[in-house]
C-alpha atoms as a PDB file:
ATOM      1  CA  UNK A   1      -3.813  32.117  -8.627  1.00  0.00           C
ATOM      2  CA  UNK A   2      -3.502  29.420  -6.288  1.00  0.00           C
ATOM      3  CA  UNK A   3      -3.312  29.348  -2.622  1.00  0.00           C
ATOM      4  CA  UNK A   4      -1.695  26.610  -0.623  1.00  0.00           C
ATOM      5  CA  UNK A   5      -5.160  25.875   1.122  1.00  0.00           C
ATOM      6  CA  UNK A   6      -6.357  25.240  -2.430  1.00  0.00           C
ATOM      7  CA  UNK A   7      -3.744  23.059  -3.813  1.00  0.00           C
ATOM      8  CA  UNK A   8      -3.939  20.898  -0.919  1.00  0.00           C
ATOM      9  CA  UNK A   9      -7.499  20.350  -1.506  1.00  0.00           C
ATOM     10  CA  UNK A  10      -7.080  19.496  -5.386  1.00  0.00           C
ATOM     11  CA  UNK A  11      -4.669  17.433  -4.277  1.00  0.00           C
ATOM     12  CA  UNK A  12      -6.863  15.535  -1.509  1.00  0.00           C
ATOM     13  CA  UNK A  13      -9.526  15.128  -4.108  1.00  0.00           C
ATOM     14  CA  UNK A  14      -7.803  14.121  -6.942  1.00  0.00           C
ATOM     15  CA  UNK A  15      -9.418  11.392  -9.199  1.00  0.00           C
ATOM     16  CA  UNK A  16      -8.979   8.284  -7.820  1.00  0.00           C
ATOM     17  CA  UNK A  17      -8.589   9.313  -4.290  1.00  0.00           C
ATOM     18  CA  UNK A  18     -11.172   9.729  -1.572  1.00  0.00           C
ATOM     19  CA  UNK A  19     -11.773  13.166  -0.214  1.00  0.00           C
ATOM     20  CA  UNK A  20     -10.481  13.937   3.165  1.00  0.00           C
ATOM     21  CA  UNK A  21     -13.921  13.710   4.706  1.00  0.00           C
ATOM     22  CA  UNK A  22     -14.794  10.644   3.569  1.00  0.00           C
ATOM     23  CA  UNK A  23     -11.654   8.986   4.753  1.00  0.00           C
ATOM     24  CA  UNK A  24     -12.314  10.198   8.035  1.00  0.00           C
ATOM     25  CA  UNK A  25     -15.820   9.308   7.914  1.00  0.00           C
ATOM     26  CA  UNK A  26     -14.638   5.860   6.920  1.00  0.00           C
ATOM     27  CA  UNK A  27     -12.370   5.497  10.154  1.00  0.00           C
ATOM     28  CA  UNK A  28     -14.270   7.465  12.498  1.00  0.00           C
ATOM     29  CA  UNK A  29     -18.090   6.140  11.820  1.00  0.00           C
ATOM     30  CA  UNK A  30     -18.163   2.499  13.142  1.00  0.00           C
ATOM     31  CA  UNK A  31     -16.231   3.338  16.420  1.00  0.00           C
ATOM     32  CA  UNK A  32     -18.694   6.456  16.926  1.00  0.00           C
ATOM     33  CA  UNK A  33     -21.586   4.556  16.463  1.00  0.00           C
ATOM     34  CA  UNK A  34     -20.505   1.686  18.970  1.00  0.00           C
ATOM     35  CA  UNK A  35     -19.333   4.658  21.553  1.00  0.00           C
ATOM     36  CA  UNK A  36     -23.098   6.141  21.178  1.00  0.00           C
ATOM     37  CA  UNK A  37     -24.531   2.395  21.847  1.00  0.00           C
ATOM     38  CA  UNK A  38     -22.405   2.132  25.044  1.00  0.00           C
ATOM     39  CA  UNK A  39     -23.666   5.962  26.418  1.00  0.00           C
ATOM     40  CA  UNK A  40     -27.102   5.384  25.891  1.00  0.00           C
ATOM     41  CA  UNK A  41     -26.393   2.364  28.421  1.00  0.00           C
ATOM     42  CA  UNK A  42     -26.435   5.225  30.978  1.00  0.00           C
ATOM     43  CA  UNK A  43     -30.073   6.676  29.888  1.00  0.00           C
ATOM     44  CA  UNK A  44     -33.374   5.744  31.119  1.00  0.00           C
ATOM     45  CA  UNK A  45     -33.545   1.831  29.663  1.00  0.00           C
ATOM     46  CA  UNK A  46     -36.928  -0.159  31.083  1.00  0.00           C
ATOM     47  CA  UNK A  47     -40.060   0.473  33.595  1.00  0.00           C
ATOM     48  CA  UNK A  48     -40.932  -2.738  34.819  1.00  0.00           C
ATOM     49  CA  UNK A  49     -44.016  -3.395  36.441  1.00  0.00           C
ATOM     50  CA  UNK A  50     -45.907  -6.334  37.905  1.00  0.00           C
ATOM     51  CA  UNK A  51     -48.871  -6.926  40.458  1.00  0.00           C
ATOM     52  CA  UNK A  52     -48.220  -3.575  42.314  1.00  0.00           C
ATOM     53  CA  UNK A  53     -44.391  -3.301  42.331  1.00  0.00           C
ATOM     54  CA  UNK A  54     -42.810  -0.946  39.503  1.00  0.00           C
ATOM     55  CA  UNK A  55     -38.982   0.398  39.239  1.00  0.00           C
ATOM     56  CA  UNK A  56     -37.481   2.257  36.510  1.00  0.00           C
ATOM     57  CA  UNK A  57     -33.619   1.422  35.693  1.00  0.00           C
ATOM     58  CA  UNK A  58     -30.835   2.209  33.302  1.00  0.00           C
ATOM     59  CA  UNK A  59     -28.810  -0.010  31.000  1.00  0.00           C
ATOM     60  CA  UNK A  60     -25.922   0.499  33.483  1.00  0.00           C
ATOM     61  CA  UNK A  61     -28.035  -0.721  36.643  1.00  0.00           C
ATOM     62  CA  UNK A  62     -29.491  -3.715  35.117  1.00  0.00           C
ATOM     63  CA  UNK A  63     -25.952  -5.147  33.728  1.00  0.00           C
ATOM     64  CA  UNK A  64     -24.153  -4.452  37.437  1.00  0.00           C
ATOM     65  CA  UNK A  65     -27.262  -5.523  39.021  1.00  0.00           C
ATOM     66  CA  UNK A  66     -28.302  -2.678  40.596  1.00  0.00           C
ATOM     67  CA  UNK A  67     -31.710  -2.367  39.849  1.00  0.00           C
ATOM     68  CA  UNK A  68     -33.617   0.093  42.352  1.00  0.00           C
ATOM     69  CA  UNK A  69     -36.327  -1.791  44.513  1.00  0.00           C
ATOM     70  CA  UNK A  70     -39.804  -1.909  43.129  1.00  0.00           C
ATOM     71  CA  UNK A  71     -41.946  -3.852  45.643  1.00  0.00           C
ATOM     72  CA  UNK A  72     -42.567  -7.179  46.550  1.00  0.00           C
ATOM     73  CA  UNK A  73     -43.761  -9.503  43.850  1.00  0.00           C
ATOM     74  CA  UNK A  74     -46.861 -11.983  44.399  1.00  0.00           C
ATOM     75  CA  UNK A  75     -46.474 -14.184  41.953  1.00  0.00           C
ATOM     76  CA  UNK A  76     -46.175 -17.990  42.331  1.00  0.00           C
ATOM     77  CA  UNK A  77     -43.009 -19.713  41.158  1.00  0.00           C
ATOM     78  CA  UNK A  78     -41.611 -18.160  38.661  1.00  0.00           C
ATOM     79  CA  UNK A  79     -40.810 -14.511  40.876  1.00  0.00           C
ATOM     80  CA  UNK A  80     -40.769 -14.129  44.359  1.00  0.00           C
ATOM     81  CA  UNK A  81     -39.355 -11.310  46.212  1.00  0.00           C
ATOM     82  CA  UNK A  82     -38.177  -8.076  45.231  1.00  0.00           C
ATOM     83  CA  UNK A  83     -39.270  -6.890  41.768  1.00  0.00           C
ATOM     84  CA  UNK A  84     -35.767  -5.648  41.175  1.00  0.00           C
ATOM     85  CA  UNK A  85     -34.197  -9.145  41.846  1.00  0.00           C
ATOM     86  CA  UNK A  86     -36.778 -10.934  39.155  1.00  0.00           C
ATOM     87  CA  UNK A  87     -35.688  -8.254  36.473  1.00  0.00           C
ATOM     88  CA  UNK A  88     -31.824  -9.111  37.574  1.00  0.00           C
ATOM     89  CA  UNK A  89     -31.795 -12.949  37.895  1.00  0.00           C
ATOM     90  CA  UNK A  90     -33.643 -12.706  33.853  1.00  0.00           C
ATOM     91  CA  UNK A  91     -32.245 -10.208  32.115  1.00  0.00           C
ATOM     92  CA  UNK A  92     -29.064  -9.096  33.726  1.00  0.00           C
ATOM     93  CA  UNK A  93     -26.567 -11.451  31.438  1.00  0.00           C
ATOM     94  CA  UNK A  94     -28.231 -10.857  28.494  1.00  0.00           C
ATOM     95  CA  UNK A  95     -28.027  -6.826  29.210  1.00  0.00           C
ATOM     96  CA  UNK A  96     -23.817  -7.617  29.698  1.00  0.00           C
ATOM     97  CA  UNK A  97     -23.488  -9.410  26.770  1.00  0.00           C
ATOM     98  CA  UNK A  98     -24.790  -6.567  24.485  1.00  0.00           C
ATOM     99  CA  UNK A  99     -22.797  -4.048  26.325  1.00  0.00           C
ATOM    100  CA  UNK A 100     -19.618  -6.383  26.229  1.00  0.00           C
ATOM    101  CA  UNK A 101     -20.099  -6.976  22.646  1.00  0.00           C
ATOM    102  CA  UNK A 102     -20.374  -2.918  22.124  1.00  0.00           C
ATOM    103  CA  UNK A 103     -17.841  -2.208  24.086  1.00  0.00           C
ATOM    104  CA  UNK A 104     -15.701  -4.970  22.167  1.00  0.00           C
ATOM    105  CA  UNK A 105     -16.573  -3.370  18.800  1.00  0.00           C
ATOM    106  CA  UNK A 106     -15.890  -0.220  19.220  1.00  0.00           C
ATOM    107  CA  UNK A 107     -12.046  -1.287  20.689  1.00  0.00           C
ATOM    108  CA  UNK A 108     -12.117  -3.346  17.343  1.00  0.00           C
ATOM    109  CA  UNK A 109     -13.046  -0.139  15.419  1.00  0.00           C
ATOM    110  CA  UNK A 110     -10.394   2.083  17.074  1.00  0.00           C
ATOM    111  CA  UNK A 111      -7.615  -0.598  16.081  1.00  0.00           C
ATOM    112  CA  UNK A 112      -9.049  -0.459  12.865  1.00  0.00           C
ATOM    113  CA  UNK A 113      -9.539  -4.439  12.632  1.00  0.00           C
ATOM    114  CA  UNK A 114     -12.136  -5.075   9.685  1.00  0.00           C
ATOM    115  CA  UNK A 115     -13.233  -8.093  10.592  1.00  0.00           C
ATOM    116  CA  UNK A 116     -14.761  -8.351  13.839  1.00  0.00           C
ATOM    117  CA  UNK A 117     -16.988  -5.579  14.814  1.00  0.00           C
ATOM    118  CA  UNK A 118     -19.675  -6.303  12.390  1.00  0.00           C
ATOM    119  CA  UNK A 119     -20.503  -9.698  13.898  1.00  0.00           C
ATOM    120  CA  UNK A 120     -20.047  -7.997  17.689  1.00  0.00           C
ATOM    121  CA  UNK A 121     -22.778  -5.689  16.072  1.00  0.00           C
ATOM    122  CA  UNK A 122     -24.547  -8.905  15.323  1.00  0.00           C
ATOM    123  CA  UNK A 123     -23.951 -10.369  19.230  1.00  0.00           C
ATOM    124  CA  UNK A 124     -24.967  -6.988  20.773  1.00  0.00           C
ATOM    125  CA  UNK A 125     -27.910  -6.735  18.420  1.00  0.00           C
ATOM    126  CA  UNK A 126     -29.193  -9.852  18.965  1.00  0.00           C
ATOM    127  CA  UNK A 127     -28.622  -9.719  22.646  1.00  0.00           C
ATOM    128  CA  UNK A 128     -31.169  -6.710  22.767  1.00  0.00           C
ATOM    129  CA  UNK A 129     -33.463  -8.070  20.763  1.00  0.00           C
ATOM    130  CA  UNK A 130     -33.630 -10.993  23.229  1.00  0.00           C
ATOM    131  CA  UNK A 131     -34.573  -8.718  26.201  1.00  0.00           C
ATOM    132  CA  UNK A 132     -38.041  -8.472  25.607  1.00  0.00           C
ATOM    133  CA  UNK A 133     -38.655 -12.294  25.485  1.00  0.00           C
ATOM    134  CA  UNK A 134     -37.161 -12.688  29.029  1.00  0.00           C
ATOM    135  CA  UNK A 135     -39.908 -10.146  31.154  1.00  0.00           C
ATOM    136  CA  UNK A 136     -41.759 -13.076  31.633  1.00  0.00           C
ATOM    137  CA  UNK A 137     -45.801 -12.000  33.047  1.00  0.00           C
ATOM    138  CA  UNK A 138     -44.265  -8.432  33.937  1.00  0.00           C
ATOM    139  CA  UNK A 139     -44.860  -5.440  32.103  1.00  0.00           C
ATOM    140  CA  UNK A 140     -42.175  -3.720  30.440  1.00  0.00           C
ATOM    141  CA  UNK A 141     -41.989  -0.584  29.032  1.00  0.00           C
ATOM    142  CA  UNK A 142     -38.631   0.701  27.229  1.00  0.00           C
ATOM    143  CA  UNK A 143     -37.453   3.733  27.087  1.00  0.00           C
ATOM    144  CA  UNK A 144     -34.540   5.988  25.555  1.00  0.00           C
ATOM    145  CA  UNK A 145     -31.982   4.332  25.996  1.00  0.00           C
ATOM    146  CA  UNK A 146     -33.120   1.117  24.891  1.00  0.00           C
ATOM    147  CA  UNK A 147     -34.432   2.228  21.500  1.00  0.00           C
ATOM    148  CA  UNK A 148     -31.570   4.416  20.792  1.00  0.00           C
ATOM    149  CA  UNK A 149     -28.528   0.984  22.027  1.00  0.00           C
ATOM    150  CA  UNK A 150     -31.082  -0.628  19.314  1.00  0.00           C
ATOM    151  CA  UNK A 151     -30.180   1.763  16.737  1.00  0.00           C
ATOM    152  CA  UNK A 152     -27.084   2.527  17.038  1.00  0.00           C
ATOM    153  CA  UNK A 153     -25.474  -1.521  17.046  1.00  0.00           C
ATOM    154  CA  UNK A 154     -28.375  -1.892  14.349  1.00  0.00           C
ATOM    155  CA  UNK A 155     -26.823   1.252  12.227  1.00  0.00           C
ATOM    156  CA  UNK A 156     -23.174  -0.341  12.954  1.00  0.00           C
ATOM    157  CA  UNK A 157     -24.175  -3.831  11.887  1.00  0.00           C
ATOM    158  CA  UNK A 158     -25.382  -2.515   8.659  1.00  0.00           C
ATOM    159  CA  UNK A 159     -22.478  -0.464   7.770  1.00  0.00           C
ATOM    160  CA  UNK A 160     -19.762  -3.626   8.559  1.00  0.00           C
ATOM    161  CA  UNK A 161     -22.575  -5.569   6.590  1.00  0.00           C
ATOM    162  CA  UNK A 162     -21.740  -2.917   3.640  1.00  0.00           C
ATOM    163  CA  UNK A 163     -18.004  -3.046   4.025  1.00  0.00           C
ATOM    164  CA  UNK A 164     -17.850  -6.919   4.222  1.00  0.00           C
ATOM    165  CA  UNK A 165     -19.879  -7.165   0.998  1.00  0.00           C
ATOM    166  CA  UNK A 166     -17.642  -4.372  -0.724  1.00  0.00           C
ATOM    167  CA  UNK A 167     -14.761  -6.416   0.184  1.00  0.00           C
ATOM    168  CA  UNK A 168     -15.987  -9.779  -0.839  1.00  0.00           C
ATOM    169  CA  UNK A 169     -16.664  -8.063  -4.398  1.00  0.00           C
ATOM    170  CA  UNK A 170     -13.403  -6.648  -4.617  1.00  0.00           C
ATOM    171  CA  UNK A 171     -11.717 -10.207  -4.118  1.00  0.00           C
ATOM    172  CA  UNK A 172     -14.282 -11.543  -6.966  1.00  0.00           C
ATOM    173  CA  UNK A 173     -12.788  -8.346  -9.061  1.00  0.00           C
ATOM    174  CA  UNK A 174      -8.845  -9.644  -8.185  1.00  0.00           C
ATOM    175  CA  UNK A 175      -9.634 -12.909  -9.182  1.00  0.00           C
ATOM    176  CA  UNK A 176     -10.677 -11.737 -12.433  1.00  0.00           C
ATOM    177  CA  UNK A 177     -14.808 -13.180 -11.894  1.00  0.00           C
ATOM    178  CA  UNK A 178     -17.596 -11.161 -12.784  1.00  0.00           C
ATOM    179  CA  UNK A 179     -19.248  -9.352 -10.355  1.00  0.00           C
ATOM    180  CA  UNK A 180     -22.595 -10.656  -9.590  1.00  0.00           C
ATOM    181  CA  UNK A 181     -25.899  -9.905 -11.085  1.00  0.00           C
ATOM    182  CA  UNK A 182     -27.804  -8.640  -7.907  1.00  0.00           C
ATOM    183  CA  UNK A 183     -25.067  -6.054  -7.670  1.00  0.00           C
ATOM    184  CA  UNK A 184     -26.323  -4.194 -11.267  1.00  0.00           C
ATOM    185  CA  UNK A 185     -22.788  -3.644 -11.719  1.00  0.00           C
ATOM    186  CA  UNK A 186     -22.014  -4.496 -16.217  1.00  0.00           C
ATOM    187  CA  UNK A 187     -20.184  -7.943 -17.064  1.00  0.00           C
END
């Protein structure tokens, strides 16, 4: 005997359809993932410290420059001042343009666009990847927040990476050309 919760569920996984769960999974994964990169912009992201200044910021505080004061800076030429205002005038843009190009992907992920948010993935991942290069003589130690933006626009990038090569084997399939031989799949 069959219940109505049952049939519906034969029904949702009947062959040649996806199961609920993996629909949702589908539509729901790449905007989660971007949503998780943009919080951990509010966790402990760098400790910077040079000669005998040292402050400890956010993600949030270095992209709206607001970078608590460390201590005055010695060094010649390349950072005088306040050690906060050396870690804003370096790394502040590059700290926007990952968060803009998160934020930007997961809007593109809610709207459900399929092209787009795996090469804001790309922007935000290579933005952070870039921040280490920019500290200059200071030293920088990252922290939560950092490692975790890292991983999440890193996990992103590889899923649109995933769907864009699914798709571009699908249009081979249309067209009638074999699939390629890297893929495994038979002539």
């Amino acid at each position: 005997m069959e219940t109505a919760g049952s049939s519906q569920r034969s029904e949702a996984n009947a062959p040649g359809e996806r199961p609920a769960f993996r629909e949702l999974r589908r539509r729901w994964l790449s905007p989660s993932l971007f949503a998780l990169a943009a919080l951990a912009f509010l966790l402990p992201f760098a400790t910077v410290s040079c000669d005998n200044a040292k402050t400890t910021f956010t993600g949030i505080q270095l992209v709206t420059r607001s970078v608590p004061r460390g201590g005055r800076v010695n060094e010649a030429g390349s950072c005088t001042g306040d050690l906060s205002g050396c870690v804003e005038r370096r790394s502040s843009d590059t700290a926007r343009a990952a968060l803009a190009a998160t934020v930007i992907g997961l809007l593109l992920g809610l709207f459900r666009l399929q092209r787009g948010p795996g090469w804001c993935a790309a922007a935000g991942f290579a933005a952070m990847l870039t921040l280490p290069f920019e500290s200059g003589d200071a030293d920088v130690r990252y922290h939560a927040g950092y490692w975790l933006i890292l991983f999440f626009i890193a996990w992103a990038g590889g899923l649109h990476f995933k769907r864009a090569v699914r798709r571009w084997l699908d249009r081979r399939a249309a067209l009638g050309k074999r699939p390629p031989r890297w893929t495994g799949a038979p002539p």
